[in-house]
PDB file of N, CA and C in Angstrom:
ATOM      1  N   UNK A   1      -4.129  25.147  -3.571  1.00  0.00           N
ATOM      2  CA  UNK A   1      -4.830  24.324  -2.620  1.00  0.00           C
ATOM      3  C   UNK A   1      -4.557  24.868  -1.222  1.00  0.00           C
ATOM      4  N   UNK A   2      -5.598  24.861  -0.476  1.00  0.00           N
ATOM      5  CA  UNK A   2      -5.194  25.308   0.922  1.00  0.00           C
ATOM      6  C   UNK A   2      -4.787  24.614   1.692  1.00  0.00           C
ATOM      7  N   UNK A   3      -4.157  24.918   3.297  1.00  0.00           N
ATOM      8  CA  UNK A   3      -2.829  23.788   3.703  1.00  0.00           C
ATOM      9  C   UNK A   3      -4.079  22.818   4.647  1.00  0.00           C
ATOM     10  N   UNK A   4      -5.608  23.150   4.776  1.00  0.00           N
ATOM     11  CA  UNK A   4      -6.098  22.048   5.401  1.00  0.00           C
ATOM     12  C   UNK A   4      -6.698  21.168   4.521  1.00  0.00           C
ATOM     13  N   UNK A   5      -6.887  21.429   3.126  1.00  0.00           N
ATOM     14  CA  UNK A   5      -7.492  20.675   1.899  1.00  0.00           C
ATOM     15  C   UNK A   5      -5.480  19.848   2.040  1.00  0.00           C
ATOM     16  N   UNK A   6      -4.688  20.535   1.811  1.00  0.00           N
ATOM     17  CA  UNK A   6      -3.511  19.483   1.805  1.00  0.00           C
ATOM     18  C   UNK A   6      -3.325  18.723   2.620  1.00  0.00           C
ATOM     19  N   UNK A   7      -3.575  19.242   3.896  1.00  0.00           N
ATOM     20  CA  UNK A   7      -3.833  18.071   5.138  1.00  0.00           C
ATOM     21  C   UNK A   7      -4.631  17.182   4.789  1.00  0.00           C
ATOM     22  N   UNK A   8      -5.551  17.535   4.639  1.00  0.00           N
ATOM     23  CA  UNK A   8      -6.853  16.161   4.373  1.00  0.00           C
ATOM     24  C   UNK A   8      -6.463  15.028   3.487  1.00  0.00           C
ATOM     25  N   UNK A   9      -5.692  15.867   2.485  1.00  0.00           N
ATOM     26  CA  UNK A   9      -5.449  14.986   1.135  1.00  0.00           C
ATOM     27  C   UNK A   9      -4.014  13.921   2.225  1.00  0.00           C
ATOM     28  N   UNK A  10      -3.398  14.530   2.509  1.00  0.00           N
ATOM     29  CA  UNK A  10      -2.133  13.697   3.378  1.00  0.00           C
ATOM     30  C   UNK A  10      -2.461  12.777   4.057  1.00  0.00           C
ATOM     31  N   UNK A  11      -3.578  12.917   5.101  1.00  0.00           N
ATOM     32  CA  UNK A  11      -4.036  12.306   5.823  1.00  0.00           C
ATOM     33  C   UNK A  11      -4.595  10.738   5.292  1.00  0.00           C
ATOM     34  N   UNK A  12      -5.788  11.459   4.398  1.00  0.00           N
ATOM     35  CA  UNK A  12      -5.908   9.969   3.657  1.00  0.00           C
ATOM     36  C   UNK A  12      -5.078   9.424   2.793  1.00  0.00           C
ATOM     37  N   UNK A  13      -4.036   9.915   2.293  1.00  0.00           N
ATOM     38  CA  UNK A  13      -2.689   8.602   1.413  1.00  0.00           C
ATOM     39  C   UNK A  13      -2.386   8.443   2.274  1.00  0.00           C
ATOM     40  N   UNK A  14      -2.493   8.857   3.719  1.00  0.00           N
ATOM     41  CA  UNK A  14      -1.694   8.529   4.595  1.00  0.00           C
ATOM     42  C   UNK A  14      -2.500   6.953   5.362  1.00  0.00           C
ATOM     43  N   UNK A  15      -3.887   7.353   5.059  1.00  0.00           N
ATOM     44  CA  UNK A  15      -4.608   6.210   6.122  1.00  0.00           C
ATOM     45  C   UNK A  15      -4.501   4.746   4.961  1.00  0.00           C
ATOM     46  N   UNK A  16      -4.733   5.444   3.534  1.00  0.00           N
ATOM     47  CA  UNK A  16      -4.797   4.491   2.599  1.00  0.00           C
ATOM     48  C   UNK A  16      -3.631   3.840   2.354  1.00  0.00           C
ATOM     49  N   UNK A  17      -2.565   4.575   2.743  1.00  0.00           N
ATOM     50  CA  UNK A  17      -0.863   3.253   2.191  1.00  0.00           C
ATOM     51  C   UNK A  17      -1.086   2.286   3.451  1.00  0.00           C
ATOM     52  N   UNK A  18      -1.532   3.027   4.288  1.00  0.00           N
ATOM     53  CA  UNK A  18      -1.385   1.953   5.812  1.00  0.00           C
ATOM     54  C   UNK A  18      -2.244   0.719   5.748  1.00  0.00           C
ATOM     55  N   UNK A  19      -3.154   1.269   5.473  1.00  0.00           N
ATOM     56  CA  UNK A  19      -4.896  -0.401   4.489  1.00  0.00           C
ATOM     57  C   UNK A  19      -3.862  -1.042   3.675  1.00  0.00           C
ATOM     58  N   UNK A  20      -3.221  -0.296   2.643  1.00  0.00           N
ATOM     59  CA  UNK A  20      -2.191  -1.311   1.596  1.00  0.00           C
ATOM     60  C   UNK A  20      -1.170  -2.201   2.048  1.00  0.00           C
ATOM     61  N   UNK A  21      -0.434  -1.488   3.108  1.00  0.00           N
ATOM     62  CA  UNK A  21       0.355  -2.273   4.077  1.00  0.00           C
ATOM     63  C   UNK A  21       0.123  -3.179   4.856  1.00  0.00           C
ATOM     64  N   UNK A  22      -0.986  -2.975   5.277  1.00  0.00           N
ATOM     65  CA  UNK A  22      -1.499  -4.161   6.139  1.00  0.00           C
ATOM     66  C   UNK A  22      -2.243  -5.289   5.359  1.00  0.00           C
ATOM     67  N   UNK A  23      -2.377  -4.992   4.367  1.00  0.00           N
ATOM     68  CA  UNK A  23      -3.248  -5.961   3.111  1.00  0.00           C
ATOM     69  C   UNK A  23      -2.101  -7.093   2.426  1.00  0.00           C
ATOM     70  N   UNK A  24      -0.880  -5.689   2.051  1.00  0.00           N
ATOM     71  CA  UNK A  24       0.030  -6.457   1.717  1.00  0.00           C
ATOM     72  C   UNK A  24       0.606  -7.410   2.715  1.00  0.00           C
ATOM     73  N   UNK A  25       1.154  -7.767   4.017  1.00  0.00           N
ATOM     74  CA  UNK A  25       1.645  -8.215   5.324  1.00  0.00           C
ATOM     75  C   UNK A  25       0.662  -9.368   4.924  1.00  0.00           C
ATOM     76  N   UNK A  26      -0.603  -9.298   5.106  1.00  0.00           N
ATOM     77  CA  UNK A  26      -1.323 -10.277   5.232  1.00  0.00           C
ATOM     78  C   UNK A  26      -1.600 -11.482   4.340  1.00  0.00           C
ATOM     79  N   UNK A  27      -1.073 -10.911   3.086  1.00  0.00           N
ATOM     80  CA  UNK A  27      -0.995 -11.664   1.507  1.00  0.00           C
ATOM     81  C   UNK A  27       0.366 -12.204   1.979  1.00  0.00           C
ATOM     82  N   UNK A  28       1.312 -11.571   2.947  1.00  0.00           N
ATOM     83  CA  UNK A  28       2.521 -12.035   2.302  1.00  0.00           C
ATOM     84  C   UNK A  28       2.497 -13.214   3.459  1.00  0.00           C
ATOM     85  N   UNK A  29       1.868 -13.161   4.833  1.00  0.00           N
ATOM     86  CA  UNK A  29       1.825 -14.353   5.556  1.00  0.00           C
ATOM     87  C   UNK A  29       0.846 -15.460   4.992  1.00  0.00           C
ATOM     88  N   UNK A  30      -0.276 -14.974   4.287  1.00  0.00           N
ATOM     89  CA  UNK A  30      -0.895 -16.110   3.840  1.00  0.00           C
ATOM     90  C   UNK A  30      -0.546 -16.780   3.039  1.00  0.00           C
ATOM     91  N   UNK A  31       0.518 -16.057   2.135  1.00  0.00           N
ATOM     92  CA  UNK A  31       1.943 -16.660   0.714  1.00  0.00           C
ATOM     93  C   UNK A  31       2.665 -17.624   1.750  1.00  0.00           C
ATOM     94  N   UNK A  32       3.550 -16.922   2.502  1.00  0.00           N
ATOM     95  CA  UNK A  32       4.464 -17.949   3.298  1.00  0.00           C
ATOM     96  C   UNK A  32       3.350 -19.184   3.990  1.00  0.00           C
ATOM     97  N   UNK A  33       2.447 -19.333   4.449  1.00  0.00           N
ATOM     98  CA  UNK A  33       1.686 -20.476   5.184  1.00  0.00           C
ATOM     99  C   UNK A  33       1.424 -20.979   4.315  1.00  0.00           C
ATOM    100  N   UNK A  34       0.961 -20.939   3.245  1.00  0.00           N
ATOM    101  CA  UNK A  34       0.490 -21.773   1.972  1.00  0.00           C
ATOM    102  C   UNK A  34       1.592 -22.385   1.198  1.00  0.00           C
ATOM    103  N   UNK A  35       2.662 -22.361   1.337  1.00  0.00           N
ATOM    104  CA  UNK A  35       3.902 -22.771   0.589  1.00  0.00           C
ATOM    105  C   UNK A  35       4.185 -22.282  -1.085  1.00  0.00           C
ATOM    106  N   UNK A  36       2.677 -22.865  -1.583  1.00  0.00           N
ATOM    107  CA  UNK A  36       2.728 -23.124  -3.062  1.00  0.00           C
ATOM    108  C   UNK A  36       2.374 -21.976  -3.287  1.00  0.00           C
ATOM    109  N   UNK A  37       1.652 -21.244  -3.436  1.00  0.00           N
ATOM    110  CA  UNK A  37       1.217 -19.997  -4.427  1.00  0.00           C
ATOM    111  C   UNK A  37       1.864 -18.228  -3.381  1.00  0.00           C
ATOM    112  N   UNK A  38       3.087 -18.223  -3.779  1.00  0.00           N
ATOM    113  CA  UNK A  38       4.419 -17.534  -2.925  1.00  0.00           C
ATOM    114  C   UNK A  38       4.031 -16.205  -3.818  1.00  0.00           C
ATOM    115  N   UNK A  39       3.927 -15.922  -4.908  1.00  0.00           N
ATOM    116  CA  UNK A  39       3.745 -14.859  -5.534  1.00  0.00           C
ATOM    117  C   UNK A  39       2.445 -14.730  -6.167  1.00  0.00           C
ATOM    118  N   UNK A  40       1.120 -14.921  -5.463  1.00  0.00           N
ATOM    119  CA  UNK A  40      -0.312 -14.479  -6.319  1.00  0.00           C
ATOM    120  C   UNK A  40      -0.268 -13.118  -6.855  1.00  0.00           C
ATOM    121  N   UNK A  41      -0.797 -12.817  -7.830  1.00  0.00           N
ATOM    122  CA  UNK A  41      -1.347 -12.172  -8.841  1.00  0.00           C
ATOM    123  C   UNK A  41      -1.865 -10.781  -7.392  1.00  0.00           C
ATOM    124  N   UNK A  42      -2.281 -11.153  -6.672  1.00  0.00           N
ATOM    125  CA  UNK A  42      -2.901 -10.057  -5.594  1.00  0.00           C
ATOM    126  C   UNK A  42      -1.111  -9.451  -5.191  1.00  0.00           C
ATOM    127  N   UNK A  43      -0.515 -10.402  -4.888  1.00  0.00           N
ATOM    128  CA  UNK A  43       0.373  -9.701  -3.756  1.00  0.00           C
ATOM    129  C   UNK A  43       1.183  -8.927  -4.673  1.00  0.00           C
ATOM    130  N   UNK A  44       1.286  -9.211  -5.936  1.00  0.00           N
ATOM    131  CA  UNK A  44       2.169  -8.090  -6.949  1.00  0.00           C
ATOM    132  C   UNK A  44       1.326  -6.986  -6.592  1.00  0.00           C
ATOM    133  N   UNK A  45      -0.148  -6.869  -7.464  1.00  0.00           N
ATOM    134  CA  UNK A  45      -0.788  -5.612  -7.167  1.00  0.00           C
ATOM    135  C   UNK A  45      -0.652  -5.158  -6.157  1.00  0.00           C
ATOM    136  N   UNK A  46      -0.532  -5.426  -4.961  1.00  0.00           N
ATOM    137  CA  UNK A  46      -0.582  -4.566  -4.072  1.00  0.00           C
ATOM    138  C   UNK A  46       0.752  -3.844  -3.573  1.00  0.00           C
ATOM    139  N   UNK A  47       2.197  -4.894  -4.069  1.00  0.00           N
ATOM    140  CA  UNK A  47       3.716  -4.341  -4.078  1.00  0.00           C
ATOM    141  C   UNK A  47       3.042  -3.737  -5.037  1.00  0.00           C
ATOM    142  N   UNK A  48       3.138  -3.350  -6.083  1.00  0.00           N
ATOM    143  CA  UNK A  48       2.644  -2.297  -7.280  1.00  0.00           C
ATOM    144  C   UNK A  48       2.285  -0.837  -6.555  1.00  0.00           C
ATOM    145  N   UNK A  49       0.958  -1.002  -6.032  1.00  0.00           N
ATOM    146  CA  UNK A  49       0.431  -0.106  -5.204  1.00  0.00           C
ATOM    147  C   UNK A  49       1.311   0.931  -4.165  1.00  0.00           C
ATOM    148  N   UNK A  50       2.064  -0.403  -3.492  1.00  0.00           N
ATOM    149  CA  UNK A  50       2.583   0.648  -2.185  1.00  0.00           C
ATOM    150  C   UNK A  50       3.375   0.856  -2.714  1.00  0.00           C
ATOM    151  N   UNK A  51       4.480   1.002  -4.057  1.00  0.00           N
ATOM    152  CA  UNK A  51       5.471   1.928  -4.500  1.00  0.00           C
ATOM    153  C   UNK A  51       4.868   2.882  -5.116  1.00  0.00           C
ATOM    154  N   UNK A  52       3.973   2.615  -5.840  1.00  0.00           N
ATOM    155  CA  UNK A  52       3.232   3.681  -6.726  1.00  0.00           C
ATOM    156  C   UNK A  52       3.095   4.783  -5.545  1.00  0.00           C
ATOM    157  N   UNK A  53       2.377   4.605  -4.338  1.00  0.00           N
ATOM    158  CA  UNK A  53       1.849   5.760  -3.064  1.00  0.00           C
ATOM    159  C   UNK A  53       3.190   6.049  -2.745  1.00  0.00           C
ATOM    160  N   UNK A  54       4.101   5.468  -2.723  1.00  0.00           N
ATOM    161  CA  UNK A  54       5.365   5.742  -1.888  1.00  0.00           C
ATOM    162  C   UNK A  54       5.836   6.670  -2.663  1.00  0.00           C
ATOM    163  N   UNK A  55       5.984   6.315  -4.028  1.00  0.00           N
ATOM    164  CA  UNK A  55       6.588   7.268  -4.820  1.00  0.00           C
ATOM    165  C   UNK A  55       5.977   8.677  -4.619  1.00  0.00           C
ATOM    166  N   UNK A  56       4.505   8.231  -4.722  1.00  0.00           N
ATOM    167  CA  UNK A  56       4.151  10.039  -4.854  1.00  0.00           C
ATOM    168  C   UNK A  56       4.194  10.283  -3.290  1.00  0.00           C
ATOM    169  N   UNK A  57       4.145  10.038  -2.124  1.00  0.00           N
ATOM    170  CA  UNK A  57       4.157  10.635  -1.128  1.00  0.00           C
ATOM    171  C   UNK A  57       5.670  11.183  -1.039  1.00  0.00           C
ATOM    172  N   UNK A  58       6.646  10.979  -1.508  1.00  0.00           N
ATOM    173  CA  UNK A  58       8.213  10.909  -1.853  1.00  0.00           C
ATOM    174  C   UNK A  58       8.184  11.946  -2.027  1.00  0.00           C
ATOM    175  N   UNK A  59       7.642  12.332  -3.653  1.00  0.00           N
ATOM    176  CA  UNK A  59       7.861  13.329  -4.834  1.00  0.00           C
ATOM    177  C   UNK A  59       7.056  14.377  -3.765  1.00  0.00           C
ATOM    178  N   UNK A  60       6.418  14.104  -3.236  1.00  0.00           N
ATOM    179  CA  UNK A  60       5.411  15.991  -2.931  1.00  0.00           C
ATOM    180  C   UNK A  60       6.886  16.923  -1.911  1.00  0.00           C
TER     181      UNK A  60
END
């Protein structure tokens, strides 16, 4: 792969963990304001997600 096809590819896990992060933040304040539903079914998937990216941005 060439190092600006690797850039590109970096760039977007890079723009995409940041969408996940901010998705997740936002699940997790709308968890805390809501009292009752603290762990939805969304906010796992998306902890799921940002280790899954973390991991592979880790491993390269």
């Amino acid at each position: 792969m060439s190092s600006r096809a690797k850039l590109d590819v970096e760039t977007l896990l890079t723009v995409i963990l940041g969408l996940v992060v901010v998705l997740l933040v936002l699940e997790l304040v709308d968890a805390v304001a809501g009292f009752f539903p603290v762990f939805s079914r969304s906010l796992i998937a998306l902890l799921i997600t940002v280790l899954i990216l973390l991991w592979y941005v880790r491993r390269r």
